[in-house]
N, C-alpha and C. Protein backbone atom coordinates (compact mmCIF):
# COMPACT_ATOMS: atom_id res chain seq x y z
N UNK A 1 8.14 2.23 4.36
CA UNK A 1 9.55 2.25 4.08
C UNK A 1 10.31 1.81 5.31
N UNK A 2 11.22 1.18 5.48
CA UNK A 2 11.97 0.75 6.14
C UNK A 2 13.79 0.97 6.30
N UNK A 3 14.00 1.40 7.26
CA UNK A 3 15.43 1.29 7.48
C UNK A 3 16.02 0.56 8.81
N UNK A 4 17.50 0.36 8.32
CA UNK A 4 17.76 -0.65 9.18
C UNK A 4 19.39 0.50 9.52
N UNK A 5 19.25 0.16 10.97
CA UNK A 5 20.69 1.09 11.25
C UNK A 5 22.16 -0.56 11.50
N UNK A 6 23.04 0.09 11.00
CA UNK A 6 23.61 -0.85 10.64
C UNK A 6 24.87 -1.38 11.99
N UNK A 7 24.66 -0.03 13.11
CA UNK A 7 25.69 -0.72 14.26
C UNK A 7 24.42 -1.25 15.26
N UNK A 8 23.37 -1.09 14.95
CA UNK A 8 22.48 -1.91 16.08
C UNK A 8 21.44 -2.78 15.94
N UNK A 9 21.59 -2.74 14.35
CA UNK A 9 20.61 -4.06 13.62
C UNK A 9 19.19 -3.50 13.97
N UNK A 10 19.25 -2.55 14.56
CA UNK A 10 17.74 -1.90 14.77
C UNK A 10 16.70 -1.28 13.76
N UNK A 11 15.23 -1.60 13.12
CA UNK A 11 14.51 -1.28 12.16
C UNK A 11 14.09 0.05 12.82
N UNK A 12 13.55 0.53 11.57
CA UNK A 12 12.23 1.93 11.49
C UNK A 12 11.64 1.97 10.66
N UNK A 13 10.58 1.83 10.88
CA UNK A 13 9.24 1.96 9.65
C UNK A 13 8.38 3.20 9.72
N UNK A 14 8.63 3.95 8.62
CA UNK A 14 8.44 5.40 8.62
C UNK A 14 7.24 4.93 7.61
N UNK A 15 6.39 5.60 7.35
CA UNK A 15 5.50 5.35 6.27
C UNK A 15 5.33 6.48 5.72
N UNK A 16 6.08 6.38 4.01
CA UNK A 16 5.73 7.56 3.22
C UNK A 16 7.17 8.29 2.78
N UNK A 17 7.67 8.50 4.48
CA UNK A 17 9.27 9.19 4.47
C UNK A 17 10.35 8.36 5.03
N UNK A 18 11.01 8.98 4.89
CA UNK A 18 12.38 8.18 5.18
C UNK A 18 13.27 9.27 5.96
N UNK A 19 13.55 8.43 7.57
CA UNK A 19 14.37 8.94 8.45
C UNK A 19 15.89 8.71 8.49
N UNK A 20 17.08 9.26 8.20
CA UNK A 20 18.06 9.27 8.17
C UNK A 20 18.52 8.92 9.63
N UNK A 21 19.34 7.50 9.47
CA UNK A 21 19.80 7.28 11.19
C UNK A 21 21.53 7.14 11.51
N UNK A 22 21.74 8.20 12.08
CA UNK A 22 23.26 8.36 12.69
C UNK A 22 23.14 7.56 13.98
N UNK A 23 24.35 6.96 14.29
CA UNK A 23 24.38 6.74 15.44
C UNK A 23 25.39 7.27 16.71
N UNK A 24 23.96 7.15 18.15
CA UNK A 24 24.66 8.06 18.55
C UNK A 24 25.76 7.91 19.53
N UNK A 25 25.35 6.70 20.23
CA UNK A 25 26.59 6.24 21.07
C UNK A 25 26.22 4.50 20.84
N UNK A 26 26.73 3.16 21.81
CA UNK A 26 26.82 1.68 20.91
C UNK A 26 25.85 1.32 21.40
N UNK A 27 24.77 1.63 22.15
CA UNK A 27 23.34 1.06 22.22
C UNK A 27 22.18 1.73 21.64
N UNK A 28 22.19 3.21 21.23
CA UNK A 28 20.98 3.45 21.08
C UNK A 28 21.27 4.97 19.83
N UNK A 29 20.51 4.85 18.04
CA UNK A 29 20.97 5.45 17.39
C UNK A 29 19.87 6.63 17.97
N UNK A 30 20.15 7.86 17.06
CA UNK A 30 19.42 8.64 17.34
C UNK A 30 19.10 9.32 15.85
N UNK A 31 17.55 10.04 15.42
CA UNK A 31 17.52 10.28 14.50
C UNK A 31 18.28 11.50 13.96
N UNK A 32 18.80 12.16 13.45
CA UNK A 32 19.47 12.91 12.82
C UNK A 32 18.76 14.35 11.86
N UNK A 33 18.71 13.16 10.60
CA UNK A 33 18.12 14.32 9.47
C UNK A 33 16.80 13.25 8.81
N UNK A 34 15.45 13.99 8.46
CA UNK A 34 14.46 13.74 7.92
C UNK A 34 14.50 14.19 6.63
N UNK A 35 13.98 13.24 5.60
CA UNK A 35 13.98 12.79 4.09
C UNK A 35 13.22 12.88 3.41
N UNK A 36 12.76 12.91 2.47
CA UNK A 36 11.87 12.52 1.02
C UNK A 36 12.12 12.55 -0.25
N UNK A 37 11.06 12.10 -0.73
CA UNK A 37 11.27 11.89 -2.28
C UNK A 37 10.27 14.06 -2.99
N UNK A 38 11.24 14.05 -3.76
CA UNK A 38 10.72 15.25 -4.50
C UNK A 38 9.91 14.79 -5.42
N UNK A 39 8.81 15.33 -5.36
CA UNK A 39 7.39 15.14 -6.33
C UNK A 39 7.96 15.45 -7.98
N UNK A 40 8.95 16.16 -7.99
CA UNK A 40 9.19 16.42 -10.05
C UNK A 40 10.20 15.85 -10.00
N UNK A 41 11.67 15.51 -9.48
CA UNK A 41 12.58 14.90 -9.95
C UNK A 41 12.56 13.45 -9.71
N UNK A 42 11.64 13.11 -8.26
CA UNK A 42 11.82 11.56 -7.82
C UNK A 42 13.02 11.58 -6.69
N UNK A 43 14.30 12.56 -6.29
CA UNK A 43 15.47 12.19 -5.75
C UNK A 43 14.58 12.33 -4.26
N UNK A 44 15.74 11.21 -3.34
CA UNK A 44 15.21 11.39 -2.12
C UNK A 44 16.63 12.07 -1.80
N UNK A 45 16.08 13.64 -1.29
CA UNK A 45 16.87 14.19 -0.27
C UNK A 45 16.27 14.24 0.73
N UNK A 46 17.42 15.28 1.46
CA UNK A 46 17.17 15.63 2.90
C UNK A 46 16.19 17.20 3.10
N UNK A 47 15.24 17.01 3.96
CA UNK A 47 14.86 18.16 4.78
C UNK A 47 15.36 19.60 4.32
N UNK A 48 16.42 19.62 4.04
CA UNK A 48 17.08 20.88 4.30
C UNK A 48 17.25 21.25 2.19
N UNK A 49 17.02 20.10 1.63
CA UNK A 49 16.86 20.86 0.33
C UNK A 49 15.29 20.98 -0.03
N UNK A 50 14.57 21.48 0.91
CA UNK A 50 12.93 21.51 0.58
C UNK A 50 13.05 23.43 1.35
N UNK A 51 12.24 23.97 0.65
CA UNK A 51 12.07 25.46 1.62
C UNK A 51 10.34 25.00 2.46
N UNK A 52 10.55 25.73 3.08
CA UNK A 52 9.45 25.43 4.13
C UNK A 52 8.21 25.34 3.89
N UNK A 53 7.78 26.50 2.92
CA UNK A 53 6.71 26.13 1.80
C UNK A 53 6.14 24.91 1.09
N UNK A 54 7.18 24.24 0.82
CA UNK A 54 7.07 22.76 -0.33
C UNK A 54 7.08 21.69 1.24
N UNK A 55 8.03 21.91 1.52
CA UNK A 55 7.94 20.45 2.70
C UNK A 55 6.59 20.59 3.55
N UNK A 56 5.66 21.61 3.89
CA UNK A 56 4.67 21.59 4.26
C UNK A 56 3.41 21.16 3.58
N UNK A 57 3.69 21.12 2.14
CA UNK A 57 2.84 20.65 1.45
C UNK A 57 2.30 18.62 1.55
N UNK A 58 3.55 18.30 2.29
CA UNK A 58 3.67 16.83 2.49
C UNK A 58 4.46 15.78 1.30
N UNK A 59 4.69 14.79 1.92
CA UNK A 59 4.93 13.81 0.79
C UNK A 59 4.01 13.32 -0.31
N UNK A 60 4.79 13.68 -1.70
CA UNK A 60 3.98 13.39 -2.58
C UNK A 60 4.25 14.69 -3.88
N UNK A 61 4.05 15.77 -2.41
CA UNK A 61 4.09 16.90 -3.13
C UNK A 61 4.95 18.50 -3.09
N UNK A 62 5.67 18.10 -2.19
CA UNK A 62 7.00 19.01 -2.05
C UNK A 62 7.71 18.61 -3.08
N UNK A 63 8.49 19.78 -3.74
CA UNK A 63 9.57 19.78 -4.86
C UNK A 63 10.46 20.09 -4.37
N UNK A 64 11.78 19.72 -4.24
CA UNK A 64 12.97 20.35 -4.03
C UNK A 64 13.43 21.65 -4.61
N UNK A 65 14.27 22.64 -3.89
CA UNK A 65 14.94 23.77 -4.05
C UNK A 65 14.97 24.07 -5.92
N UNK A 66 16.11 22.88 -6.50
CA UNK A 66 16.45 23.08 -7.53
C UNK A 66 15.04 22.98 -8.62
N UNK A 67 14.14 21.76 -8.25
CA UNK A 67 13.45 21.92 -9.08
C UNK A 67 12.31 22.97 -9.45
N UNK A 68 11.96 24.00 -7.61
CA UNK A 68 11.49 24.90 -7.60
C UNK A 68 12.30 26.38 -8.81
N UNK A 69 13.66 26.59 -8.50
CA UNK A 69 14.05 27.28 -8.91
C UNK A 69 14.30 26.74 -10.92
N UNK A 70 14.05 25.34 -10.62
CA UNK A 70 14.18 25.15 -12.29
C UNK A 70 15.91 25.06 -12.77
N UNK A 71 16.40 24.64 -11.70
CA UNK A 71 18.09 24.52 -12.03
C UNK A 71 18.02 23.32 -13.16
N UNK A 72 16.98 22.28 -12.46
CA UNK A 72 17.34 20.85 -13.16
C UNK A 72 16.62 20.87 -13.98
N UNK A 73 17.43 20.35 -15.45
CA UNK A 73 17.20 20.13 -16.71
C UNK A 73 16.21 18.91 -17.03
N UNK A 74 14.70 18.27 -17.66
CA UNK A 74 14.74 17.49 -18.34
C UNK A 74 14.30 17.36 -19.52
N UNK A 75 14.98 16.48 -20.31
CA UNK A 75 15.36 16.15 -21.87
C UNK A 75 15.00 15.57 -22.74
N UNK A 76 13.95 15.48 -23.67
CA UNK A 76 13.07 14.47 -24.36
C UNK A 76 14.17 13.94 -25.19
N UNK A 77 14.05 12.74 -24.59
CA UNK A 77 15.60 11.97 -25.92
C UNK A 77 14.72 11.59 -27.30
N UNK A 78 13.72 12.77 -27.56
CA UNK A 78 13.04 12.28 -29.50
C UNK A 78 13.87 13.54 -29.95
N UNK A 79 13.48 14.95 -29.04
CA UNK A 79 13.46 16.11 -30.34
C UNK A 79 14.24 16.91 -29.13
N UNK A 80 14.97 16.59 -28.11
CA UNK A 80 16.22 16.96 -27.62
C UNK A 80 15.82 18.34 -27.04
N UNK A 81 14.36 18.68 -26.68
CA UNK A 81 13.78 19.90 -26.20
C UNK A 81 13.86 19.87 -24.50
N UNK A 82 14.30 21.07 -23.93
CA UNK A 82 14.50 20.67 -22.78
C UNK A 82 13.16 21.36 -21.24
N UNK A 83 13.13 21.12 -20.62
CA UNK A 83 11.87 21.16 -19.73
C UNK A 83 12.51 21.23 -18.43
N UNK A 84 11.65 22.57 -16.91
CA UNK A 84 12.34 22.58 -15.96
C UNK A 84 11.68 21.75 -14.93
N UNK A 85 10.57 20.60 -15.46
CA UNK A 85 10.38 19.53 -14.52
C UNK A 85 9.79 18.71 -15.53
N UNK A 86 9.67 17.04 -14.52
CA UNK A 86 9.06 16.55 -15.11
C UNK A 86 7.82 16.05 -15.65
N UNK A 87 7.05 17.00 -14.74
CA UNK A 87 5.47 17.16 -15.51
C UNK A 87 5.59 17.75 -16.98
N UNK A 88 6.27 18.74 -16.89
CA UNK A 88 6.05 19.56 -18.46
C UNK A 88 7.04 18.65 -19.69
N UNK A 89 7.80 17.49 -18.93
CA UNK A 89 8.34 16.56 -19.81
C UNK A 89 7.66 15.60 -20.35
N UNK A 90 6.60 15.07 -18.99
CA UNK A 90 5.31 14.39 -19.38
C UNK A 90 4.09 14.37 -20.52
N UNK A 91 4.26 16.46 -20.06
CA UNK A 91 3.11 16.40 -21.49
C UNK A 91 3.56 16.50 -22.61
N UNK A 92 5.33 16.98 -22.62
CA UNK A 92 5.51 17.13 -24.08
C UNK A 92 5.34 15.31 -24.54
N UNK A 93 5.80 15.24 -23.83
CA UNK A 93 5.97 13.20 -24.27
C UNK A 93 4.48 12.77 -25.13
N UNK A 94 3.40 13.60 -24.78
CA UNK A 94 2.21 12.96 -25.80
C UNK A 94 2.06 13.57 -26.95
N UNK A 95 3.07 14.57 -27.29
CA UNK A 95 3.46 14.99 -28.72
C UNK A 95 4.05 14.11 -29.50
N UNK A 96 4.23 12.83 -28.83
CA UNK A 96 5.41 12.08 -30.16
C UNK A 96 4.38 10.66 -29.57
N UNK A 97 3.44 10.67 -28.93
CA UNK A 97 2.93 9.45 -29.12
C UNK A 97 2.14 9.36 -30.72
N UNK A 98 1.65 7.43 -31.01
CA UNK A 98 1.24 7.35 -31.82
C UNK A 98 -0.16 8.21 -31.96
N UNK A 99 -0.87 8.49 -32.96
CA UNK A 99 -2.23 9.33 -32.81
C UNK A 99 -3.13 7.70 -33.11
N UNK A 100 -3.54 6.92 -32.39
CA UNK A 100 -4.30 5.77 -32.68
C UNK A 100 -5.48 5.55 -31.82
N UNK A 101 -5.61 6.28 -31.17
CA UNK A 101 -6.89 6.29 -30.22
C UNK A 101 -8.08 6.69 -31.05
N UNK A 102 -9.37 5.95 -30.89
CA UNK A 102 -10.83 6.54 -31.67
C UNK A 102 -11.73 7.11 -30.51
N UNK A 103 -11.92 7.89 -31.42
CA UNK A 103 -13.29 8.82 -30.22
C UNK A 103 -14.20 7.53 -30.25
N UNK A 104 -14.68 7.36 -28.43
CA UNK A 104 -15.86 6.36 -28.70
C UNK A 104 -17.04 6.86 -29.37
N UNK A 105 -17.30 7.80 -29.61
CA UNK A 105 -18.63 7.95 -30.28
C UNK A 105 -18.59 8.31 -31.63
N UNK A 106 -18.11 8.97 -32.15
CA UNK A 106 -17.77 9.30 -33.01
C UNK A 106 -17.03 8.32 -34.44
N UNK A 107 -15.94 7.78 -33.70
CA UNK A 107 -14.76 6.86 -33.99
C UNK A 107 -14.05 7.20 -34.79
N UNK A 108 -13.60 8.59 -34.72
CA UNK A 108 -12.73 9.50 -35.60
C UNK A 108 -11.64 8.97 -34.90
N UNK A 109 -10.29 8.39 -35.64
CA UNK A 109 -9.26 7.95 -35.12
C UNK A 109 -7.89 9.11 -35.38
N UNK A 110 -7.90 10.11 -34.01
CA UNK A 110 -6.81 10.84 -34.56
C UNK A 110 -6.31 11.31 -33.14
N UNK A 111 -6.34 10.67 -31.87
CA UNK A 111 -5.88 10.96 -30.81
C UNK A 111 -4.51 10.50 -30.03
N UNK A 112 -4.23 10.77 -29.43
CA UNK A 112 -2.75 10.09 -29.00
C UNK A 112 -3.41 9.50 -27.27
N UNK A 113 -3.96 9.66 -26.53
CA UNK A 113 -4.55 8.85 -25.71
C UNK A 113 -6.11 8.77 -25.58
N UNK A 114 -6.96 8.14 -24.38
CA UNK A 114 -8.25 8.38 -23.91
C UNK A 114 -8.19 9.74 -23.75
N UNK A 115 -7.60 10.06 -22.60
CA UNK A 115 -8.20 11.62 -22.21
C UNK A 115 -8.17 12.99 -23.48
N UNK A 116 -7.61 12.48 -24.46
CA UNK A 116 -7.61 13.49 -25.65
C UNK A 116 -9.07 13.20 -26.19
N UNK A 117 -9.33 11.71 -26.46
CA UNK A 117 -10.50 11.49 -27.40
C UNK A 117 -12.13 11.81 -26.49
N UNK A 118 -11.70 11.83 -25.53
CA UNK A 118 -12.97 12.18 -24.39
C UNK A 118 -13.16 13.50 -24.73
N UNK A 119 -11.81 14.62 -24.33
CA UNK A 119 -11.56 16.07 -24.36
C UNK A 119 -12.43 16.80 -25.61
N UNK A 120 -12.18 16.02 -26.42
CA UNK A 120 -12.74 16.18 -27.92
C UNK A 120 -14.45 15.84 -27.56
N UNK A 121 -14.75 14.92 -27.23
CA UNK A 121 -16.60 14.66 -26.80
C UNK A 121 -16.75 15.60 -26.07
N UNK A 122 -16.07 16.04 -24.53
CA UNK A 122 -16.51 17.14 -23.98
C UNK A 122 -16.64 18.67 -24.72
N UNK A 123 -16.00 18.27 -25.51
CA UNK A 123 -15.66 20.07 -26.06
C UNK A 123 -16.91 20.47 -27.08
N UNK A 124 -17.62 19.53 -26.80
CA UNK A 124 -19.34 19.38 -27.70
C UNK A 124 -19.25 19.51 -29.17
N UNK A 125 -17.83 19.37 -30.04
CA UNK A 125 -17.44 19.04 -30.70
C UNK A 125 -17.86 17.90 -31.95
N UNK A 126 -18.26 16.96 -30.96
CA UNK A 126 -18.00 15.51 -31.57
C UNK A 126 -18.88 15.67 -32.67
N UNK A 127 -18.86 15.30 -33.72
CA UNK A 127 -20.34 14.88 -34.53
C UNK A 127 -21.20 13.50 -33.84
N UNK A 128 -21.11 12.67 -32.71
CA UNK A 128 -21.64 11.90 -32.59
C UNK A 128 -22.38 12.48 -30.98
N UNK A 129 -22.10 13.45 -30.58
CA UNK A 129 -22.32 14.33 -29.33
C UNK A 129 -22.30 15.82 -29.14
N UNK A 130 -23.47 16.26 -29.97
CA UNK A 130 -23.18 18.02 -29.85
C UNK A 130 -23.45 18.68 -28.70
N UNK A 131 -22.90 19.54 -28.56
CA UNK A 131 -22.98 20.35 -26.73
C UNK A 131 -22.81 19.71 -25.64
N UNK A 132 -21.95 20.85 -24.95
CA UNK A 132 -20.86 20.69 -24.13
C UNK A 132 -21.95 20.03 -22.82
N UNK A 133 -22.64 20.82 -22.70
CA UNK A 133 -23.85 20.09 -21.49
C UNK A 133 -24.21 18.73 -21.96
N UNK A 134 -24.59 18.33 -23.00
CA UNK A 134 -24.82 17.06 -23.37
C UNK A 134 -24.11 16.38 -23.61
N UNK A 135 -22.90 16.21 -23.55
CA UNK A 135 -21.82 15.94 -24.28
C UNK A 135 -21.53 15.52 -22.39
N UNK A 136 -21.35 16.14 -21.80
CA UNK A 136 -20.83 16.44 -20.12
C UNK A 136 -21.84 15.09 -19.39
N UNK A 137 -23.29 15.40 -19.94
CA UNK A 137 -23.96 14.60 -19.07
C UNK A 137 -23.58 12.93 -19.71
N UNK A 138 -23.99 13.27 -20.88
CA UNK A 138 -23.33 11.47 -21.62
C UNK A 138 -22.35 10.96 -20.92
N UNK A 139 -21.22 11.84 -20.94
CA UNK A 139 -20.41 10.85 -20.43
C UNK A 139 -20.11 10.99 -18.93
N UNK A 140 -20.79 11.26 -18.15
CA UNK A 140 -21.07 11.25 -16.91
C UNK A 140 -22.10 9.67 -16.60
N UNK A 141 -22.84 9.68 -17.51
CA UNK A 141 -24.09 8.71 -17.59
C UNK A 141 -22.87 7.12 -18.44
N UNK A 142 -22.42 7.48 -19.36
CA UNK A 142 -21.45 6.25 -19.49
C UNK A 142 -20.84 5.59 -18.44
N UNK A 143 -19.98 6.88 -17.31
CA UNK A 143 -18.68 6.20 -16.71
C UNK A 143 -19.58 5.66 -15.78
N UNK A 144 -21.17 5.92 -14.81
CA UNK A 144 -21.86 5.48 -13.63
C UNK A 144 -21.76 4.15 -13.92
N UNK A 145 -22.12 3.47 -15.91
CA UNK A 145 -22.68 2.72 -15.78
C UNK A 145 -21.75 1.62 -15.68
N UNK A 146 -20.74 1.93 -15.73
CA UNK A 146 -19.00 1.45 -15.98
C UNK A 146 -18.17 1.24 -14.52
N UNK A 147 -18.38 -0.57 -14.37
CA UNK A 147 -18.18 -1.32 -13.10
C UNK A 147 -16.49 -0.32 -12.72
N UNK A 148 -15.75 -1.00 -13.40
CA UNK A 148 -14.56 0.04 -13.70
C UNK A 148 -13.95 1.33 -12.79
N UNK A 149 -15.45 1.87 -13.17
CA UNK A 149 -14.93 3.42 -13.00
C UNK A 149 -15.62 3.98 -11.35
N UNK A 150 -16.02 2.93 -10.60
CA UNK A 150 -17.10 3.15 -9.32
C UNK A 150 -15.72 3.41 -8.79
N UNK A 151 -14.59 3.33 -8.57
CA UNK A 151 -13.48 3.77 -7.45
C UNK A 151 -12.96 5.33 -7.97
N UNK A 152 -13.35 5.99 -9.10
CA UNK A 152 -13.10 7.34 -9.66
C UNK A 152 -14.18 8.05 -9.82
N UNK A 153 -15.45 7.89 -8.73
CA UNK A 153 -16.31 8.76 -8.70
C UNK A 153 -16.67 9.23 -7.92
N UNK A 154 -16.80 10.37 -7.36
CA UNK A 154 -17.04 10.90 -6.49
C UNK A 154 -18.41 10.75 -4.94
N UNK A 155 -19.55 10.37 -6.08
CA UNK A 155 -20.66 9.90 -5.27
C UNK A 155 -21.46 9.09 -6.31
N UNK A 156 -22.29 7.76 -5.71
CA UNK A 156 -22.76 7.00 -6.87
C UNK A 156 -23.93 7.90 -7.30
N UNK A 157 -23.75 7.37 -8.85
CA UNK A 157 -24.98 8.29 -9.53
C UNK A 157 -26.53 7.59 -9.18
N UNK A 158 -27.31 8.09 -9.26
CA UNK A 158 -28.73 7.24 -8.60
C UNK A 158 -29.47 7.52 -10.41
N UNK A 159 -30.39 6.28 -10.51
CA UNK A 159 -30.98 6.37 -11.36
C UNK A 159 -32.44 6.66 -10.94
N UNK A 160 -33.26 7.34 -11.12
CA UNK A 160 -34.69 8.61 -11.06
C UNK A 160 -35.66 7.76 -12.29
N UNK A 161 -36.50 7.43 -11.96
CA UNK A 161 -37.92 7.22 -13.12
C UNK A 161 -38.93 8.13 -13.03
N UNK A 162 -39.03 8.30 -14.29
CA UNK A 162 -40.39 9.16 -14.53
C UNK A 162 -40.72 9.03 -16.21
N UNK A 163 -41.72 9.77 -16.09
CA UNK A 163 -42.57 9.75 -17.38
C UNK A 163 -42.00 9.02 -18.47
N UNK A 164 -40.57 9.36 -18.73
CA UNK A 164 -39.94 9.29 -19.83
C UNK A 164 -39.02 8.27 -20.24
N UNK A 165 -39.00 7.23 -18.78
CA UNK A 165 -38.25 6.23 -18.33
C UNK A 165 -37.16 6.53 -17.59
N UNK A 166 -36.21 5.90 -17.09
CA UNK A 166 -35.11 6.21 -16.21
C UNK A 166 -34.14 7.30 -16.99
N UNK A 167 -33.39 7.69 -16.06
CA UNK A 167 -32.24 9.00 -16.13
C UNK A 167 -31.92 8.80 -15.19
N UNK A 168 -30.35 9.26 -14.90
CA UNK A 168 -29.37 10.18 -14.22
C UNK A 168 -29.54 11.13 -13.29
N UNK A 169 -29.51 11.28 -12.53
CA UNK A 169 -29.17 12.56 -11.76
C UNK A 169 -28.43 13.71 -12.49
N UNK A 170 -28.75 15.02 -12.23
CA UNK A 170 -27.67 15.94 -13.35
C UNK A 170 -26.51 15.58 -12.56
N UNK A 171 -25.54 16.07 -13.19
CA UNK A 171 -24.05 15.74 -13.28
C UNK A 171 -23.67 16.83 -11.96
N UNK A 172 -22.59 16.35 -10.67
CA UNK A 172 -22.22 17.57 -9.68
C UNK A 172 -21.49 17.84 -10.61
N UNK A 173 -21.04 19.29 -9.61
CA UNK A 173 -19.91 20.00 -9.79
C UNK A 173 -18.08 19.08 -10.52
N UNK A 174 -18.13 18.43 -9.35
CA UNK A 174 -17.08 17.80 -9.05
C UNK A 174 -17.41 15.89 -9.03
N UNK A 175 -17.54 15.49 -10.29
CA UNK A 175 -17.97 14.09 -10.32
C UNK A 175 -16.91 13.31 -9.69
N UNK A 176 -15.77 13.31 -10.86
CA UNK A 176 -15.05 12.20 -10.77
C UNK A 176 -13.72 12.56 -9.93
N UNK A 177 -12.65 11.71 -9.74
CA UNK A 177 -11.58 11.58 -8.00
C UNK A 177 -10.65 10.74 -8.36
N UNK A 178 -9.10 11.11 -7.98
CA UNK A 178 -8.45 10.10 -7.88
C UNK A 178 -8.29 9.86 -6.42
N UNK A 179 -8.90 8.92 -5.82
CA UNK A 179 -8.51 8.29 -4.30
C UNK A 179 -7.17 8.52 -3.89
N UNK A 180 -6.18 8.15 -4.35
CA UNK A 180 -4.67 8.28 -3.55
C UNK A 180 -4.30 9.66 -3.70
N UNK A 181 -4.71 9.99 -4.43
CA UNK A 181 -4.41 11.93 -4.37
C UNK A 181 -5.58 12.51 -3.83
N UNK A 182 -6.54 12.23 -3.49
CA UNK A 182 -7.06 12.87 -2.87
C UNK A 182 -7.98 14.16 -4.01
N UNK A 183 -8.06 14.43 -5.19
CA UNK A 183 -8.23 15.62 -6.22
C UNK A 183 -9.60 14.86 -6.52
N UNK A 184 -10.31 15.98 -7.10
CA UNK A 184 -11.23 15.99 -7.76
C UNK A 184 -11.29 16.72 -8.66
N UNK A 185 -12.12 16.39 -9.81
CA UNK A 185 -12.28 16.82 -11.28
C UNK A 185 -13.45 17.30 -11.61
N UNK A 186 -13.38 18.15 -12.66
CA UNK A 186 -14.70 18.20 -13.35
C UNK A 186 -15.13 17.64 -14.53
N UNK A 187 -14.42 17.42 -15.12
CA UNK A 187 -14.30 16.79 -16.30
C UNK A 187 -14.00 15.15 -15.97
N UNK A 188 -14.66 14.43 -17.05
CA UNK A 188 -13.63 12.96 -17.50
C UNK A 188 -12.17 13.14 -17.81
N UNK A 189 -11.55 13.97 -18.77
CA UNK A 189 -10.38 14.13 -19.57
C UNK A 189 -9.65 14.50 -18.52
N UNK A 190 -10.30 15.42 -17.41
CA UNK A 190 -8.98 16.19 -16.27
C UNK A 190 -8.66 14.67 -15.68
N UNK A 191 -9.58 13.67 -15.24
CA UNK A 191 -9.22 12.74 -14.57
C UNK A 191 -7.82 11.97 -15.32
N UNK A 192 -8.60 11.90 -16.87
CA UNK A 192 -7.63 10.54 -17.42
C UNK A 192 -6.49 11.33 -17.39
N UNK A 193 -6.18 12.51 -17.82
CA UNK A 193 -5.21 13.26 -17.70
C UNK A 193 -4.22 13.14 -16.72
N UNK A 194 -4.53 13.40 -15.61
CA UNK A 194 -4.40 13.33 -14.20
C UNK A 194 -3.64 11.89 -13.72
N UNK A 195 -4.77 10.83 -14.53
CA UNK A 195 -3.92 8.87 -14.38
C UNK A 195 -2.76 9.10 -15.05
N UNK A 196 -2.87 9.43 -16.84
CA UNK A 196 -1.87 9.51 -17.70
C UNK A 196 -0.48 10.45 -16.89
N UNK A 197 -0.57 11.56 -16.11
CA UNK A 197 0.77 11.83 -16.06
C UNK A 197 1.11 11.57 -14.86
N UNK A 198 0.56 11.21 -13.55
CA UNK A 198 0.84 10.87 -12.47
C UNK A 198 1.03 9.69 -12.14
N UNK A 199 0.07 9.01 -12.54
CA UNK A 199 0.51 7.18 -12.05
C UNK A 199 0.47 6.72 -13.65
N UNK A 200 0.92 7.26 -14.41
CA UNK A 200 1.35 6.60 -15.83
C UNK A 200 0.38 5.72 -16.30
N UNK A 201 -0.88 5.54 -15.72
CA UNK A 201 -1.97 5.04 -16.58
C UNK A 201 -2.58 5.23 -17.84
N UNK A 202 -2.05 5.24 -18.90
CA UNK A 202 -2.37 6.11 -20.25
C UNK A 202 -3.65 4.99 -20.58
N UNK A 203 -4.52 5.30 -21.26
CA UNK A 203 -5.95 4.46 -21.59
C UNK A 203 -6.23 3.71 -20.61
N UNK A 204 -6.41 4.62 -19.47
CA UNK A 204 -7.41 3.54 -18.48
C UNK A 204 -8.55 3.18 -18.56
N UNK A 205 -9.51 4.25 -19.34
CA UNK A 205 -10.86 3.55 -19.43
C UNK A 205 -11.11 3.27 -21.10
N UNK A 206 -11.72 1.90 -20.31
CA UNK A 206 -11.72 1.23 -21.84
C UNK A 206 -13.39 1.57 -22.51
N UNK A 207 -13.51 1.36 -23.75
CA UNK A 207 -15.17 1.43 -24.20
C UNK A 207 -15.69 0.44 -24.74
């Protein structure tokens, strides 16, 4: 991010935040007040509307005062229901998507994104995948094999021969990752979940 102070034509490249520049006498500004963007509303304030708690958390993920306390309203303009951030606006929002997604295995078409129709395979559910362990390792064993998905996994899966022909490694704890956040998952669905309301990736992985 970049700012430019405007009596000395002088730049600052802050990366991430944004430094507020007063100036202080006609050669040289001085910084003032320190900035960011609030993780649920998006507004960039100042320093002083973060409590010490949230601004320590860093950029990305401090919420401002109001949105901590839930002052600020948001508003699904379908069914006019109102929400005290905008994550919980996010998920209502996949209540009014279309339901057109097919389970890949299955191909029961009644989901509103990927991470629903996965959620449904994990939940050992599927008729095309019974149990949750088997159901867990499948698609652990899908996403390895899925060029795609090598930047959302945690460690590469190694393929093992024996008697029975090749396999998988069992599945860790913590497979799959979003890199710029830094999180890890246990599930497929927490991940797509995770794309879908944070970086608005809805059906990232394709089948």
């Amino acid at each position: 991010m970049k700012v430019e102070s405007k009596d000395t034509k002088q730049s600052f490249k802050i990366p991430g935040e944004l430094l507020l520049v007063r100036k202080f006498d006609n050669l040289y500004p001085s910084i003032s007040i320190m900035g960011r963007e609030c993780a649920a509303c998006d507004d960039f304030l100042s320093s002083d509307s973060f409590s010490r708690t949230q601004w320590a958390k860093g950029y990305g993920y401090s919420r401002c005062r109001d949105c901590v306390n839930g002052v600020i309203v948001y508003q699904c303009h379908q069914c006019a229901r109102s929400f005290n951030s905008s994550n919980q606006l996010n998920m209502h929002m996949q209540v009014h998507r279309q339901k057109n997604v097919s389970c890949p295995v299955c191909g029961d078409t009644r989901f509103g994104s990927s991470a629903n129709a996965v959620q449904h395979v994990e939940s050992g559910y599927c008729t095309g995948c019974t149990g949750q362990d088997n159901a867990r390792q499948q698609i652990y064993e899908f996403s390895s094999g899925k060029g795609a998905m090598r930047n959302y996994m945690t460690e590469t899966a190694r393929l093992t021969y024996g008697d029975h022909g090749a396999s998988y490694d069992a599945v860790p704890d913590y497979p799959y990752c979003c890199r710029p956040c830094n999180k890890q998952f246990r599930n497929m669905s927490q991940l797509l979940q995770h794309q879908d309301n944070k970086h608005s990736r809805n059906n990232m992985l394709t089948y």
